[in-house]
C-alpha atoms as a PDB file:
ATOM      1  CA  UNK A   1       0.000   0.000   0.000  1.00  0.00           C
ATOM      2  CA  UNK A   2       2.783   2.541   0.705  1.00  0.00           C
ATOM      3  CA  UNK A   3       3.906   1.459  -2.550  1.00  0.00           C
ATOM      4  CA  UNK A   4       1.069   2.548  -4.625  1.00  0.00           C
ATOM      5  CA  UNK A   5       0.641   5.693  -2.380  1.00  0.00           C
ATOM      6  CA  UNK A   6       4.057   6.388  -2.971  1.00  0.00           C
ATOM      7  CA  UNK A   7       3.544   6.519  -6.677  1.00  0.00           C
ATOM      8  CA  UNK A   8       0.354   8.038  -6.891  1.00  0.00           C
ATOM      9  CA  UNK A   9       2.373  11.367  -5.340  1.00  0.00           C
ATOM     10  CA  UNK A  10       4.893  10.881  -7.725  1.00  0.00           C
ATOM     11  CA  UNK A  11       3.074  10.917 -10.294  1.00  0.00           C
ATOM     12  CA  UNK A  12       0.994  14.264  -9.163  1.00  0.00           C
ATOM     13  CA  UNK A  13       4.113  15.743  -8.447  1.00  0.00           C
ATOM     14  CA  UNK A  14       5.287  15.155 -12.214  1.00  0.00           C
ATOM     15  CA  UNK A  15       1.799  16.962 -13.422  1.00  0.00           C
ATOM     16  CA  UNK A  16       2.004  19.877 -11.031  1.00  0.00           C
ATOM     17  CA  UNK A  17       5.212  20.987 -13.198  1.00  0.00           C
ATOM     18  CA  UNK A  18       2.667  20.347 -16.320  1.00  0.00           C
ATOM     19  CA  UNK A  19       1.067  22.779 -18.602  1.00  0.00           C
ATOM     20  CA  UNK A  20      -1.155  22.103 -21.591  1.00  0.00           C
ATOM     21  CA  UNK A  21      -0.414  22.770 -25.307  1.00  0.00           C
ATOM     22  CA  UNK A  22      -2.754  25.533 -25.529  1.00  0.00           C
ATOM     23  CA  UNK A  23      -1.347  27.208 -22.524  1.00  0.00           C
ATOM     24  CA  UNK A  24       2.100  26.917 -24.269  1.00  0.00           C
ATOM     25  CA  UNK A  25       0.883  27.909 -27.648  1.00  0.00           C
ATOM     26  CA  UNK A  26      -0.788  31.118 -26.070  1.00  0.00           C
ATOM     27  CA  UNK A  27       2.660  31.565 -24.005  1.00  0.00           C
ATOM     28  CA  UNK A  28       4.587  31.702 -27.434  1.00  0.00           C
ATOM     29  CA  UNK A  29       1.959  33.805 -29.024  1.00  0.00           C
ATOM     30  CA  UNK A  30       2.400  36.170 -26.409  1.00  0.00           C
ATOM     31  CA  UNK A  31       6.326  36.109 -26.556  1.00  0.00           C
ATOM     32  CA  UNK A  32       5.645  37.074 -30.224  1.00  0.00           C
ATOM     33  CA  UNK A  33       3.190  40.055 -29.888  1.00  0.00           C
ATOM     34  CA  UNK A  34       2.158  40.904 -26.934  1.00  0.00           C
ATOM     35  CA  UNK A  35       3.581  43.553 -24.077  1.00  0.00           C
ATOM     36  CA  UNK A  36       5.727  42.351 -21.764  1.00  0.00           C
ATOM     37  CA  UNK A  37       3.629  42.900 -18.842  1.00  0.00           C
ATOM     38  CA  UNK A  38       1.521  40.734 -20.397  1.00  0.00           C
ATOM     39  CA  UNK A  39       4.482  37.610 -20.886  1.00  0.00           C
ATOM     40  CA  UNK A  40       5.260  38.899 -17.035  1.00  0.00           C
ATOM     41  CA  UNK A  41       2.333  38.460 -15.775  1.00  0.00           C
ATOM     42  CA  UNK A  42       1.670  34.495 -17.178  1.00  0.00           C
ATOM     43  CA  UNK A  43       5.074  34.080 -15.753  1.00  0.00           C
ATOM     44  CA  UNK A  44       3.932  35.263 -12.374  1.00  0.00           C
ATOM     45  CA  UNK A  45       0.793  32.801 -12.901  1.00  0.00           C
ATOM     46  CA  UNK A  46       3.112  29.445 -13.161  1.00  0.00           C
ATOM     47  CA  UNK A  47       3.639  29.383 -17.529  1.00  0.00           C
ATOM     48  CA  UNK A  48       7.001  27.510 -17.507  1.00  0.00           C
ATOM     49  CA  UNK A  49       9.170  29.946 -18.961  1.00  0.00           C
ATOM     50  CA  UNK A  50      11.010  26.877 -20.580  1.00  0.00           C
ATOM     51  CA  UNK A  51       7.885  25.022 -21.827  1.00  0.00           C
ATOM     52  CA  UNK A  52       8.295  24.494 -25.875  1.00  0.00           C
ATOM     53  CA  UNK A  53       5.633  23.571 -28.612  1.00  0.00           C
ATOM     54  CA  UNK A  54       5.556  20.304 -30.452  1.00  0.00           C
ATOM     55  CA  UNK A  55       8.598  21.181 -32.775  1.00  0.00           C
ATOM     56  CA  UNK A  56      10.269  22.336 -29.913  1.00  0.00           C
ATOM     57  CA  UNK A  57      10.441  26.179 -29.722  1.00  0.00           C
ATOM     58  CA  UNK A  58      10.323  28.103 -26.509  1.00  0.00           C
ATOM     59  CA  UNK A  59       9.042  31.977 -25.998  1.00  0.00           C
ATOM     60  CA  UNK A  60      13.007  32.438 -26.033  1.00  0.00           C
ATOM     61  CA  UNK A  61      13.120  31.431 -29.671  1.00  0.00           C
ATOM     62  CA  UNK A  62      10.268  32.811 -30.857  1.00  0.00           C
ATOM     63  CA  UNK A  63      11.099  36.745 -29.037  1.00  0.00           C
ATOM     64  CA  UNK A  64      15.275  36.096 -30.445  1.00  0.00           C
ATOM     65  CA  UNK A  65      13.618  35.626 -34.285  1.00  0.00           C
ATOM     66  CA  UNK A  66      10.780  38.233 -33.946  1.00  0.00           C
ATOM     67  CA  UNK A  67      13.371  41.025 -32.492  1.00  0.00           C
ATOM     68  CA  UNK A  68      11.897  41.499 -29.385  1.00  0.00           C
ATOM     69  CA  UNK A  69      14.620  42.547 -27.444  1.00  0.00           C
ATOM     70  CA  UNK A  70      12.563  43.528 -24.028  1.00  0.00           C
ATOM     71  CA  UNK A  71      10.545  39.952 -24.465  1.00  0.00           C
ATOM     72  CA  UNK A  72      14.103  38.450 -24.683  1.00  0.00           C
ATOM     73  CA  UNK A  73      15.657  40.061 -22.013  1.00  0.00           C
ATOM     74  CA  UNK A  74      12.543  39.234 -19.606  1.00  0.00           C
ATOM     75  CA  UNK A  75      12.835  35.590 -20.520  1.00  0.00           C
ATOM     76  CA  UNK A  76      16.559  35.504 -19.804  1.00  0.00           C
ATOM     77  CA  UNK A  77      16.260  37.912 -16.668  1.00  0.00           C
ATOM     78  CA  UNK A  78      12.851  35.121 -15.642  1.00  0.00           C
ATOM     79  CA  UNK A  79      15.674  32.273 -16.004  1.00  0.00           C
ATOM     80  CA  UNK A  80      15.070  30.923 -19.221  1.00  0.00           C
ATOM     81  CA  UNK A  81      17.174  27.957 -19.842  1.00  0.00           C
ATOM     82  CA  UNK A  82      16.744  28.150 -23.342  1.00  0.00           C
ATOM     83  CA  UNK A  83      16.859  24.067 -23.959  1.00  0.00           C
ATOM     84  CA  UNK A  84      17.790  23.616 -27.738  1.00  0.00           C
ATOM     85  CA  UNK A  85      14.834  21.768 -30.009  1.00  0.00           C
ATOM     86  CA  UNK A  86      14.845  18.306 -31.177  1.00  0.00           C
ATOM     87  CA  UNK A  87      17.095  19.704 -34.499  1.00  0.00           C
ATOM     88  CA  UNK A  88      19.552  21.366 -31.868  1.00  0.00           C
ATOM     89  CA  UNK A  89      18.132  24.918 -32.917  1.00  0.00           C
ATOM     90  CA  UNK A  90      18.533  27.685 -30.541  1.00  0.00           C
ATOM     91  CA  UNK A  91      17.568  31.297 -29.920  1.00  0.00           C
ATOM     92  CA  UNK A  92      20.569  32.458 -31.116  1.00  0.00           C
ATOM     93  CA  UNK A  93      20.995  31.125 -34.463  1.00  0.00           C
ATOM     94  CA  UNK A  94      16.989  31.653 -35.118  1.00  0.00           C
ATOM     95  CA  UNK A  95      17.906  35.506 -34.202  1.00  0.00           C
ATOM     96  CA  UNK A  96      21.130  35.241 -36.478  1.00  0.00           C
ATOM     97  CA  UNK A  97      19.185  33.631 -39.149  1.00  0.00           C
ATOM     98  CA  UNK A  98      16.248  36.125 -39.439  1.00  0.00           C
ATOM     99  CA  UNK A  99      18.459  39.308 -38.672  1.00  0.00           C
ATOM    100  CA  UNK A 100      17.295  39.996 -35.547  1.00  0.00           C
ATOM    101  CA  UNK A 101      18.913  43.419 -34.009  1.00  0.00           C
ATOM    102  CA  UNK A 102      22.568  42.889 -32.915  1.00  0.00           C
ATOM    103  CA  UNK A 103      21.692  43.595 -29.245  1.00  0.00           C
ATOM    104  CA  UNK A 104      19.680  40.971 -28.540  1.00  0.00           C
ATOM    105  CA  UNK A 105      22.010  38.730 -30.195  1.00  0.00           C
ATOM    106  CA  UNK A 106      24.974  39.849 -27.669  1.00  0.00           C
ATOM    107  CA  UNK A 107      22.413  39.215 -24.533  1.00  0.00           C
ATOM    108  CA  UNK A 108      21.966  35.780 -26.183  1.00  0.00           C
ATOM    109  CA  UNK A 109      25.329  35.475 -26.726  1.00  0.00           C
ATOM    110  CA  UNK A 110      25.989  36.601 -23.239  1.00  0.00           C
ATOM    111  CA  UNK A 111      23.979  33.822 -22.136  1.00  0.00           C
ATOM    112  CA  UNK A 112      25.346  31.429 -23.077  1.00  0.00           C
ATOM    113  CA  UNK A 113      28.904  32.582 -21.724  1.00  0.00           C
ATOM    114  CA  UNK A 114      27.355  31.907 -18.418  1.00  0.00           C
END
């Protein structure tokens, strides 16, 4: 019995980290149009700042190739890990490859110097 009760709270704990596609998909919309008080304010409400879509991008990625520099540095101030996708992609070459302002390519590069 201590067993099974044991597992049942693991798995809950592994949900409570959780977040549905649709929340991610309206995180990454957000990271690509929205204010930043807006993107802060889901982060204060639990989004994972590192969730990612099916194909793997995170609100990093998508802010890095839009140019939004003060989306980017929110996401990197709110501890964005910036995991790379399942292709190895990351925020910096998406921001190198769509020409994205040369400041937020030195905070990502700054980054990853870390």
């Amino acid at each position: 019995m201590k067993v099974i009760k044991g597992l049942v709270l693991l798995c809950l704990m592994m949900l409570a980290g959780c977040q549905s596609e649709e929340e991610t998909s309206q995180f990454l919309l957000a990271c690509k149009y929205d204010a930043p008080a807006t993107i802060a304010a889901m982060l204060d409400n639990g989004i994972d700042v590192d969730g990612q879509d099916k194909t793997g991008l995170s609100g990093l990625m998508v802010a890095a190739a839009e140019n939004r520099r003060d989306v980017v540095e929110l996401l990197l101030a709110s501890g964005e890990a910036e995991p790379p996708d399942a292709p190895g992609v990351t925020a910096l070459m998406l921001a190198a490859a769509r020409g994205s302002d040369t400041a937020i390519i030195g905070d990502l590069l700054g980054r990853e110097r870390r």
